[in-house]
C-alpha atoms as a PDB file:
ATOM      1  CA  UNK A   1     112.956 122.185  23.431  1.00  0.00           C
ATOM      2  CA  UNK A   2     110.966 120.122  21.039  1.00  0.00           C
ATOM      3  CA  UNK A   3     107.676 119.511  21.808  1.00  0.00           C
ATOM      4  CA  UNK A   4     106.022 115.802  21.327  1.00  0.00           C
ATOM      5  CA  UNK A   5     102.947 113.794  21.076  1.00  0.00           C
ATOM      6  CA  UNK A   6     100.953 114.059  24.534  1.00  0.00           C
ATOM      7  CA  UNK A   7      98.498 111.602  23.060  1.00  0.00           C
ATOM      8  CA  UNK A   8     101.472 109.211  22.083  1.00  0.00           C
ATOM      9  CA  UNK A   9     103.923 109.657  25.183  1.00  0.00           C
ATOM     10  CA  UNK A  10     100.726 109.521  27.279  1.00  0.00           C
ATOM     11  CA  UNK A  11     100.053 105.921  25.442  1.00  0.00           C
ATOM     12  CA  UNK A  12     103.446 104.636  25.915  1.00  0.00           C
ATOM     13  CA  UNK A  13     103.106 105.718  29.664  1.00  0.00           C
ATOM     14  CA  UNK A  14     100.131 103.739  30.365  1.00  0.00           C
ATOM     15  CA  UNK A  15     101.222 100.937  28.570  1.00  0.00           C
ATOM     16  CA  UNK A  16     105.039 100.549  30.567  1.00  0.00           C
ATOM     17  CA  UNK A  17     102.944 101.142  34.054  1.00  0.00           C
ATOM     18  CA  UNK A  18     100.309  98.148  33.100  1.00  0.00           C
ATOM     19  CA  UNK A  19     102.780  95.530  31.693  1.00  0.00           C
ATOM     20  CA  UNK A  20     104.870  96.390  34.791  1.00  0.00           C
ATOM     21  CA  UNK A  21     101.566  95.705  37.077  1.00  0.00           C
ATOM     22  CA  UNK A  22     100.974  92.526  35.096  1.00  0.00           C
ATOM     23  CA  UNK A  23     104.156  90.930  34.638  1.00  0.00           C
ATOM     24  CA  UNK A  24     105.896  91.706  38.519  1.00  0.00           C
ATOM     25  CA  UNK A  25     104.864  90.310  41.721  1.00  0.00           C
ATOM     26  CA  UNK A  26     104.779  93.064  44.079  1.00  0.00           C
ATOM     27  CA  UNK A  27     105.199  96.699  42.464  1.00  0.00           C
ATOM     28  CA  UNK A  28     105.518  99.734  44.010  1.00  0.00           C
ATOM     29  CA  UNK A  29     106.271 103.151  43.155  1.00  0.00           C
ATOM     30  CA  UNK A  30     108.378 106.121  44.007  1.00  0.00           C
ATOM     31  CA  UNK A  31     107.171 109.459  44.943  1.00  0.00           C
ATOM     32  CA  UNK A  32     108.955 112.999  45.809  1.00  0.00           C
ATOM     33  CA  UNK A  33     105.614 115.210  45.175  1.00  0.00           C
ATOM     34  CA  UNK A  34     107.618 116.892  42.459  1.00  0.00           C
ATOM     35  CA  UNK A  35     105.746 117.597  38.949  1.00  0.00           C
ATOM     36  CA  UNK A  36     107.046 114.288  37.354  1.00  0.00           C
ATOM     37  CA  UNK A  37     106.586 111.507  39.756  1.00  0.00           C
ATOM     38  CA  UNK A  38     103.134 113.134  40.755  1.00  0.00           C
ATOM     39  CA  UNK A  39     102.337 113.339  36.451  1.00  0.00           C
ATOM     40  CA  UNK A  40     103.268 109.485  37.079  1.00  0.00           C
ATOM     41  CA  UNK A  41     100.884 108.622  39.349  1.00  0.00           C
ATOM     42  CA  UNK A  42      98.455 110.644  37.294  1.00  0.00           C
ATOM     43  CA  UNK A  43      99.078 107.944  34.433  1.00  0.00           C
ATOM     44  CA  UNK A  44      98.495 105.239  36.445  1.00  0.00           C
ATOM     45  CA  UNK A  45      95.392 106.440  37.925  1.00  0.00           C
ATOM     46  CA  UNK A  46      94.446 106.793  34.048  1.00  0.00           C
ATOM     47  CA  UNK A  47      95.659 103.316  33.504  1.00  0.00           C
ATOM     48  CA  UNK A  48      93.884 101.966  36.708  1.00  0.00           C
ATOM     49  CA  UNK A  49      90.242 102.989  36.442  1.00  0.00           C
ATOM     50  CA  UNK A  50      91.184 106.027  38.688  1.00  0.00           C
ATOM     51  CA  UNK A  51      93.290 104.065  40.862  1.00  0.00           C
ATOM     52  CA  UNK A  52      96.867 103.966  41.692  1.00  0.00           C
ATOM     53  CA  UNK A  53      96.879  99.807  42.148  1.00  0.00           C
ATOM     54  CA  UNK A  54     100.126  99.855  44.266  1.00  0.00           C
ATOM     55  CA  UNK A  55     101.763 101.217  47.532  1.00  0.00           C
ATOM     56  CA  UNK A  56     103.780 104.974  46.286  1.00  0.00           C
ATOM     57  CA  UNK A  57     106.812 105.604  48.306  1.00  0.00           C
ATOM     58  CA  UNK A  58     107.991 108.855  49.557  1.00  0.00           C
ATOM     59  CA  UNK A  59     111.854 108.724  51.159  1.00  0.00           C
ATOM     60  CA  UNK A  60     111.973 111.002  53.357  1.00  0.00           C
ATOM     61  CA  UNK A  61     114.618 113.112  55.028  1.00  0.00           C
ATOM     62  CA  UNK A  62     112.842 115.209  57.021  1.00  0.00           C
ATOM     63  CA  UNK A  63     113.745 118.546  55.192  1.00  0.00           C
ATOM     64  CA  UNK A  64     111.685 118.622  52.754  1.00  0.00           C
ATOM     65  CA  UNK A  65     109.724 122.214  52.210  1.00  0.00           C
ATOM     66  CA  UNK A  66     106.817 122.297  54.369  1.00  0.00           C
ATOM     67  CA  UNK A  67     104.657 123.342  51.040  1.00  0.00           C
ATOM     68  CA  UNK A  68     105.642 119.387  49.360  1.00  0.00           C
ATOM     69  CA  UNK A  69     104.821 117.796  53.189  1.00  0.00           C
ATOM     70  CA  UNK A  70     101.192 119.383  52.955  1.00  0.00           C
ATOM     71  CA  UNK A  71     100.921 118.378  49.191  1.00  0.00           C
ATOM     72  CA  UNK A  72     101.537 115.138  50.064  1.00  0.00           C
ATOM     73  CA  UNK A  73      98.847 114.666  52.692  1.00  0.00           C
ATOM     74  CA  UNK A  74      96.262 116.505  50.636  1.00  0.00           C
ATOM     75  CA  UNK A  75      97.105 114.392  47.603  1.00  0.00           C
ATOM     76  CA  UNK A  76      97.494 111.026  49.497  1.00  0.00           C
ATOM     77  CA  UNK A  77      93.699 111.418  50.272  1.00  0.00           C
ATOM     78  CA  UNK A  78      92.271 112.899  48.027  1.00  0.00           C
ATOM     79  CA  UNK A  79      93.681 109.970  45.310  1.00  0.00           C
ATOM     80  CA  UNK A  80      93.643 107.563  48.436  1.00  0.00           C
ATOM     81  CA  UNK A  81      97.243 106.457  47.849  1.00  0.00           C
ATOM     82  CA  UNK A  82      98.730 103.335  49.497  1.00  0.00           C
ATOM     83  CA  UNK A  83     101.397 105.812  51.049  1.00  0.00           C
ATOM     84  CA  UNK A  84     104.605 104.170  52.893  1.00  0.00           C
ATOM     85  CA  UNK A  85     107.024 106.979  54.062  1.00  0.00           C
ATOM     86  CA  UNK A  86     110.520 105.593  54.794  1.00  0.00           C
ATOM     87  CA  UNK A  87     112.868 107.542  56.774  1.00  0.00           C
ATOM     88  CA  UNK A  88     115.931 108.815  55.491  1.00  0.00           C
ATOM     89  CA  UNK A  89     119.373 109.568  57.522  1.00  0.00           C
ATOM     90  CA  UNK A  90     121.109 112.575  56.942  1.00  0.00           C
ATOM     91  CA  UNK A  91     125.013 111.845  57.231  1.00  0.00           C
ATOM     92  CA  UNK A  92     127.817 112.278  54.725  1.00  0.00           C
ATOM     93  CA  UNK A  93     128.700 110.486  52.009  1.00  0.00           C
ATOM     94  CA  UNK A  94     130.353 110.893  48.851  1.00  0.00           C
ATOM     95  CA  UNK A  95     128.547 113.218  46.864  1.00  0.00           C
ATOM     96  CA  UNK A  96     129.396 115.831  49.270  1.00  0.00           C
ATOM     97  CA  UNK A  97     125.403 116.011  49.723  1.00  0.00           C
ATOM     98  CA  UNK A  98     124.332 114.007  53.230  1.00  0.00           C
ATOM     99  CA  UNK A  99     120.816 114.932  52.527  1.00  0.00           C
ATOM    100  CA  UNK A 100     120.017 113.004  49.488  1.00  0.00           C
ATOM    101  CA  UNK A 101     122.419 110.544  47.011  1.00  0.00           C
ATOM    102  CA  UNK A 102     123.672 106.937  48.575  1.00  0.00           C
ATOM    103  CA  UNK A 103     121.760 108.179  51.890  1.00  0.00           C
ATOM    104  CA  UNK A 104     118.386 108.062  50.262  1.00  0.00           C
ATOM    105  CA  UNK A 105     118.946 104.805  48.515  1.00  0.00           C
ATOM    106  CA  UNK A 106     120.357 103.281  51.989  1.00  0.00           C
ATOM    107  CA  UNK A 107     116.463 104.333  53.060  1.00  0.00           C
ATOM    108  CA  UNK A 108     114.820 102.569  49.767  1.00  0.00           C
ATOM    109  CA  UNK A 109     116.819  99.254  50.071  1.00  0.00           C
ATOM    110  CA  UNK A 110     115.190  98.931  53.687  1.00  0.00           C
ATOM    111  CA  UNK A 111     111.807  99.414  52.891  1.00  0.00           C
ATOM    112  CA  UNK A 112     112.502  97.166  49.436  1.00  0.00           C
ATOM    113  CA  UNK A 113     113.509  94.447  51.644  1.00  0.00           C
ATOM    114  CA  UNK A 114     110.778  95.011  54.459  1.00  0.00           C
ATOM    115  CA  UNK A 115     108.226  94.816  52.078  1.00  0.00           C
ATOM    116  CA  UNK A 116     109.967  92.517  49.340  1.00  0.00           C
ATOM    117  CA  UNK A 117     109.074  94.608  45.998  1.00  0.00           C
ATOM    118  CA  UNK A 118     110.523  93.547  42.714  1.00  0.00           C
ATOM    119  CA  UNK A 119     109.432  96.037  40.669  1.00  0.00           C
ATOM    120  CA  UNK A 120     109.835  99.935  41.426  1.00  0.00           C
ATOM    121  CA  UNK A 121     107.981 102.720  38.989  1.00  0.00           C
ATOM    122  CA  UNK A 122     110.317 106.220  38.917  1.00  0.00           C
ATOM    123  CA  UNK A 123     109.508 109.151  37.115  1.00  0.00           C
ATOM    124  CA  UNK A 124     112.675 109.624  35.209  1.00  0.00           C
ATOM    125  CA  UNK A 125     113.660 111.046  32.291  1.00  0.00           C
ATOM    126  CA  UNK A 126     116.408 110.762  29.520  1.00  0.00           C
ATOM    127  CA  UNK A 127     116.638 114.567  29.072  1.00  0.00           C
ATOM    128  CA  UNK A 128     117.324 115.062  32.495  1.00  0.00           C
ATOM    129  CA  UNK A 129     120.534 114.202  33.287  1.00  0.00           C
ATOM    130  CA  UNK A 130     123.541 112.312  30.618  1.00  0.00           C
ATOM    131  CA  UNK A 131     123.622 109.345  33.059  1.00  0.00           C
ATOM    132  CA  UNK A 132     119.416 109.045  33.074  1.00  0.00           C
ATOM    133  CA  UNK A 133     119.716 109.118  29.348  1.00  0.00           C
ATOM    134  CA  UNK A 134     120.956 105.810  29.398  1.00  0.00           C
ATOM    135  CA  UNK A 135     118.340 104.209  31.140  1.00  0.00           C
ATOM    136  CA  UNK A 136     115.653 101.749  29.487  1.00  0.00           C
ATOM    137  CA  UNK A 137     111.794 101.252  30.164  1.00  0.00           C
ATOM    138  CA  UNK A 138     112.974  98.468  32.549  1.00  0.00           C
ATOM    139  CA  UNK A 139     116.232  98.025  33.984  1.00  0.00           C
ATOM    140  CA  UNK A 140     117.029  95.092  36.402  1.00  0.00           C
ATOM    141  CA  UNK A 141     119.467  95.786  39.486  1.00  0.00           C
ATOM    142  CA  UNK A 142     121.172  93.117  41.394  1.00  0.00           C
ATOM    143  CA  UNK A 143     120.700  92.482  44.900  1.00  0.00           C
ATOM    144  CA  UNK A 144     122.904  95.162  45.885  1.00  0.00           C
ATOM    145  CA  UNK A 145     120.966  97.725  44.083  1.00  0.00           C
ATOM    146  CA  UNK A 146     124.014  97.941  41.617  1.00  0.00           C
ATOM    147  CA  UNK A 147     122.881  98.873  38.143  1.00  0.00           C
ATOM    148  CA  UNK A 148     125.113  98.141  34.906  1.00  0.00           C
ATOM    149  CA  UNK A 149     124.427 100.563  32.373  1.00  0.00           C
ATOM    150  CA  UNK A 150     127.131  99.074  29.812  1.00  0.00           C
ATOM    151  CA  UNK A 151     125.449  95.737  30.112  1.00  0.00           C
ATOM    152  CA  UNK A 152     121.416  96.091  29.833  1.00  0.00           C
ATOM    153  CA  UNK A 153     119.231  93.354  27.960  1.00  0.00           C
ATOM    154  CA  UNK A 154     117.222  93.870  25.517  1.00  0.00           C
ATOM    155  CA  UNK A 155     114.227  96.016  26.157  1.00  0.00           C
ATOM    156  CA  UNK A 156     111.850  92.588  25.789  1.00  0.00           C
ATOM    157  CA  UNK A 157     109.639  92.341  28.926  1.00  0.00           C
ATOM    158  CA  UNK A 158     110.002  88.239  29.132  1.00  0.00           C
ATOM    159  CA  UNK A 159     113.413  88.585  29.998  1.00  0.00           C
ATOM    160  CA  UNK A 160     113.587  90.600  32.990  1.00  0.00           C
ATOM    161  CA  UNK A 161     111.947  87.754  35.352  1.00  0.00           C
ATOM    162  CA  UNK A 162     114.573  85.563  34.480  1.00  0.00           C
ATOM    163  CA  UNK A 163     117.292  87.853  34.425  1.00  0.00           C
ATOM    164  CA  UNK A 164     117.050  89.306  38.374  1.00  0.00           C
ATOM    165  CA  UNK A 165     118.836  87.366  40.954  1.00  0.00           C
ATOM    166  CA  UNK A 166     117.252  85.954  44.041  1.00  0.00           C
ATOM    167  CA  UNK A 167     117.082  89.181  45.778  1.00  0.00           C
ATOM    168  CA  UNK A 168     116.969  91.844  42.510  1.00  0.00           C
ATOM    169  CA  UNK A 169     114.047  94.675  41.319  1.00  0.00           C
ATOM    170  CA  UNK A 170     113.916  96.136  37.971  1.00  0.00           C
ATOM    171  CA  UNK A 171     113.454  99.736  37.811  1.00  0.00           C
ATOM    172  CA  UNK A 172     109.960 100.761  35.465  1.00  0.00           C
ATOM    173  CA  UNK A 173     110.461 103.780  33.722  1.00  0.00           C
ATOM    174  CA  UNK A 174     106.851 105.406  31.881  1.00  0.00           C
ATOM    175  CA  UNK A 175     108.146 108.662  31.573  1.00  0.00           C
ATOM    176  CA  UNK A 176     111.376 108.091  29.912  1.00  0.00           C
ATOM    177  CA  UNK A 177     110.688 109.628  26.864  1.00  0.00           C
ATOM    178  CA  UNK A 178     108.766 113.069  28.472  1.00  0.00           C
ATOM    179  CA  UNK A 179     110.656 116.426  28.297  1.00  0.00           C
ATOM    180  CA  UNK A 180     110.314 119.288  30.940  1.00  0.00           C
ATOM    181  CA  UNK A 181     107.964 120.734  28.208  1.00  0.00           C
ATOM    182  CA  UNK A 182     105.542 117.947  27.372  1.00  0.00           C
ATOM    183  CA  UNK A 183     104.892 116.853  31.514  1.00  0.00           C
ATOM    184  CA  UNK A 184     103.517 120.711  32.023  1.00  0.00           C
ATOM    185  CA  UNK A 185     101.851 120.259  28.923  1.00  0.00           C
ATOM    186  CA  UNK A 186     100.546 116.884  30.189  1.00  0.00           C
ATOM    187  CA  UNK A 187      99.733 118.647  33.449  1.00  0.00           C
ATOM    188  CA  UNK A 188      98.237 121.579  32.145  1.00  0.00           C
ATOM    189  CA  UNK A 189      95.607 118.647  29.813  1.00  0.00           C
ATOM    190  CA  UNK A 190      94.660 116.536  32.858  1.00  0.00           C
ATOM    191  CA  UNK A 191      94.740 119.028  35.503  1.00  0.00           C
ATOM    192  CA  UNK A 192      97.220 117.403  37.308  1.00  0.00           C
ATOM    193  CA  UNK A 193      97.372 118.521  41.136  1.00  0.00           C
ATOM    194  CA  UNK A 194     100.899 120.216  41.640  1.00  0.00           C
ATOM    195  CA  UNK A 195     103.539 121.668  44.302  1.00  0.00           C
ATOM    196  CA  UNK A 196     102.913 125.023  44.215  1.00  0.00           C
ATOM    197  CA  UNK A 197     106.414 125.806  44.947  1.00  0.00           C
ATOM    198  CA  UNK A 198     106.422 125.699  41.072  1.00  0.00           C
ATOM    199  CA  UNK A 199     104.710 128.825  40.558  1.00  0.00           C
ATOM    200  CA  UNK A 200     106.313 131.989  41.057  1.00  0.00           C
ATOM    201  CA  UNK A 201     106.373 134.075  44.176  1.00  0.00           C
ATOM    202  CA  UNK A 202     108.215 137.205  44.388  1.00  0.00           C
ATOM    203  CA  UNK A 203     109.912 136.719  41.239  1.00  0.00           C
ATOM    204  CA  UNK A 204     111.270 133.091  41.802  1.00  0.00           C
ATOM    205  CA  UNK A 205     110.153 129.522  41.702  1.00  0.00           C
ATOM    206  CA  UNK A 206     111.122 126.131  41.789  1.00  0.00           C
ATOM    207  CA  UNK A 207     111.972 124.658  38.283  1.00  0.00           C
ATOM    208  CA  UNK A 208     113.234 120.969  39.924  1.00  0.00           C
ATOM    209  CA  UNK A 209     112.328 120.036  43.820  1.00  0.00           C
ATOM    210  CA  UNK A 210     114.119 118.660  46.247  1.00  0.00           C
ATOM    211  CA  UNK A 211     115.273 119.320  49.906  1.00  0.00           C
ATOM    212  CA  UNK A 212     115.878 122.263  51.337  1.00  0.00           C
ATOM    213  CA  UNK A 213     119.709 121.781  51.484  1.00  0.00           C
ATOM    214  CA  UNK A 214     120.076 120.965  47.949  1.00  0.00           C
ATOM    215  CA  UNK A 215     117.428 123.004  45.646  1.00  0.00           C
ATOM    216  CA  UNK A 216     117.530 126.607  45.063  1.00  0.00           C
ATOM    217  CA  UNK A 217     114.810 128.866  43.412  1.00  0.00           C
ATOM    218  CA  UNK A 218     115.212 129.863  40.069  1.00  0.00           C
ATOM    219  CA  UNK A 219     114.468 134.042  38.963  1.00  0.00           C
ATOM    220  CA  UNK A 220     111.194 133.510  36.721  1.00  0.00           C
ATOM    221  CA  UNK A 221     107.677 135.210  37.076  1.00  0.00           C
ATOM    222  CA  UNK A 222     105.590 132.662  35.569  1.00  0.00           C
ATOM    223  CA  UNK A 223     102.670 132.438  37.932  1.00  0.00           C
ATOM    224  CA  UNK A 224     100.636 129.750  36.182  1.00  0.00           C
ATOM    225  CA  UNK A 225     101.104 126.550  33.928  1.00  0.00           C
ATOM    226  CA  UNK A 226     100.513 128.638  30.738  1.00  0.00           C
ATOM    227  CA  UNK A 227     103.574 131.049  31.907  1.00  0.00           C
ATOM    228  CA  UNK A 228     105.750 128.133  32.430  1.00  0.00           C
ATOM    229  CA  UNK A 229     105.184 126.419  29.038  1.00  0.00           C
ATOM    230  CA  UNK A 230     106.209 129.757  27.715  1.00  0.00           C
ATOM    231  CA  UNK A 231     109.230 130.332  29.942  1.00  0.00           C
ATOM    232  CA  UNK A 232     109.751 126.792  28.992  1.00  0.00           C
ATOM    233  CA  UNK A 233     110.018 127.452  25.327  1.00  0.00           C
ATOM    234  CA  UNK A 234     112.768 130.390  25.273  1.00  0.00           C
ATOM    235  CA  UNK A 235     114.874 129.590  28.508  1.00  0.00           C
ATOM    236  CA  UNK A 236     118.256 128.629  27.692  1.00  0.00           C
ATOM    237  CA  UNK A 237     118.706 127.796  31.756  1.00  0.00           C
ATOM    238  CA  UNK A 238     119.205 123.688  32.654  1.00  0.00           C
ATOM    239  CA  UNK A 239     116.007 122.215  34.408  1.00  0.00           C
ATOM    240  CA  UNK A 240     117.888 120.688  37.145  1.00  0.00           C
ATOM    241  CA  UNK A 241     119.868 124.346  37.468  1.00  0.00           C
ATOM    242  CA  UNK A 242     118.982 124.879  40.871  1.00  0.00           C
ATOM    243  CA  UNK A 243     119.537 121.164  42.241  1.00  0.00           C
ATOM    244  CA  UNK A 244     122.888 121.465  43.754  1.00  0.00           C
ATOM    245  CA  UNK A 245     123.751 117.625  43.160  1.00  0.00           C
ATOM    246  CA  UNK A 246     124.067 117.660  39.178  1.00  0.00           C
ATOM    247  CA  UNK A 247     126.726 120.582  39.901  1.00  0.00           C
ATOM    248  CA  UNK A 248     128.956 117.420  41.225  1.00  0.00           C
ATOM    249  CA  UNK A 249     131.058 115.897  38.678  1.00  0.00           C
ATOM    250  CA  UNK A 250     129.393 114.071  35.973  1.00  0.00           C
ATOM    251  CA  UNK A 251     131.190 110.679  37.720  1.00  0.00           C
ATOM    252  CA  UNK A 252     129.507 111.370  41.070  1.00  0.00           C
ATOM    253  CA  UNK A 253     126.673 110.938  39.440  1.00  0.00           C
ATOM    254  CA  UNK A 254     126.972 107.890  37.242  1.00  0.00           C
ATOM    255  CA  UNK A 255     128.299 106.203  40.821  1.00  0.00           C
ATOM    256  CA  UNK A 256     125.361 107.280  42.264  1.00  0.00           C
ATOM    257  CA  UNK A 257     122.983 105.953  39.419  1.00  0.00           C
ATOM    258  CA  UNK A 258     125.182 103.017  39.641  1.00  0.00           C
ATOM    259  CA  UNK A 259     124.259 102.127  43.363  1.00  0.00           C
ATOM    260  CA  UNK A 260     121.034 102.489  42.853  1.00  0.00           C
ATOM    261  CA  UNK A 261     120.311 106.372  43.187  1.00  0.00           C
ATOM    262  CA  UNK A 262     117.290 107.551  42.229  1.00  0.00           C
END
């Protein structure tokens, strides 16, 4: 995994969050109190004075490991976030996973609507996933939360306001061009809080969070951010390994992405 610029990525961050706050009405922000949406927020409390300048969202399905609920509240005051938590159902739907997928976006179009947010900030990143890899720094969605990957403007901030329809958001993406590697790195500079379900405990830990129903630990002893970063730098094991959505089908996926999954 090639390490890259912190200083430059770390630029390029910044810069997507604050044209984002400057050219959209009413931003907000997701946030899963994983390592990269929380290394988000971190770059917009650089960007901000300090301050994170907009409400962060956390969708929540109520099964989340009691170790990210208690990082949440610490975090959420000690960085006094604007925190709105929106309830997610758990019920099936396609991906075979009721916990998260079309279920968590049903949850985010609600509180979009309640609170009428065009712009959304996500902590994605192109080496994640094929389908992510696609993505832009901004990509519009329709009113339906439909994105069209095969059809994207040009990555030229004036368009996007007159692109959206009536009821559309754009999707702001700072840490599109971070790998696994360079956010611990990132952390490890700016002494970024984190989840400890990252750091090993009896020989596993948590390499990518989510629910309880859909993330499994990975083996690994690395204890702190040092023994990650060198973990990091021989594995030859997928970050998203233990997330048991990207075993799906890679179409599941890119329908997913395509209604508006995170």
């Amino acid at each position: 995994m090639i390490k890259q610029n912190i200083d430059e990525l770390e630029e390029k961050g910044i810069y997507v969050i604050r044209e984002a706050k400057t050219k959209f009405k009413n931003v907000a922000a997701l946030w899963s109190m994983g390592k990269d949406s929380t290394t988000m927020l971190a770059l917009a409390r650089k960007a901000f004075l300090g301050k994170v300048p907009f409400p962060v969202i956390h969708i929540d399905n109520g099964i989340d490991f009691p170790e990210t609920y208690q990082f949440r509240e610490e975090l959420a005051k000690k960085w006094k976030l604007d925190l709105i938590v929106a309830e997610s159902e758990i019920k099936p739907e396609m991906s075979g996973f009721s916990c998260c997928g079309e279920n968590k976006t049903v949850a985010l179009k609600k509180v979009m609507a309640k609170y009428g947010f065009d712009a959304l900030i996500v902590s994605i990143r192109r080496d994640e996933h094929g389908i992510r890899a696609k993505e832009r720094y901004v990509s519009p969605r329709d009113h339906n939360f439909k994105w069209n990957y095969k059809d994207q403007p040009a990555e030229l901030w004036n368009d996007y306001s007159s692109k959206l329809d009536e009821k559309g958001h754009v999707r702001v993406h700072p840490l599109l061009d971070f790998n696994e590697i360079d956010v611990w790195n990132y952390i490890k500079r700016e002494k970024v809080p984190m989840n400890p379900l990252y750091y090993s405990r009896n020989g596993y830990r948590y390499r990518s969070l989510g629910c309880t129903h859909c993330t499994t630990a990975v083996k690994s002893n690395a204890k702190s951010i040092d023994d990650i970063i060198k973990e990091l730098e021989v594995t030859k094991v997928e970050e998203r390994a233990g997330r048991d959505q990207d075993k799906e089908k890679s179409y599941i996926m890119s329908r997913l992405r395509a209604l508006g999954y995170m």
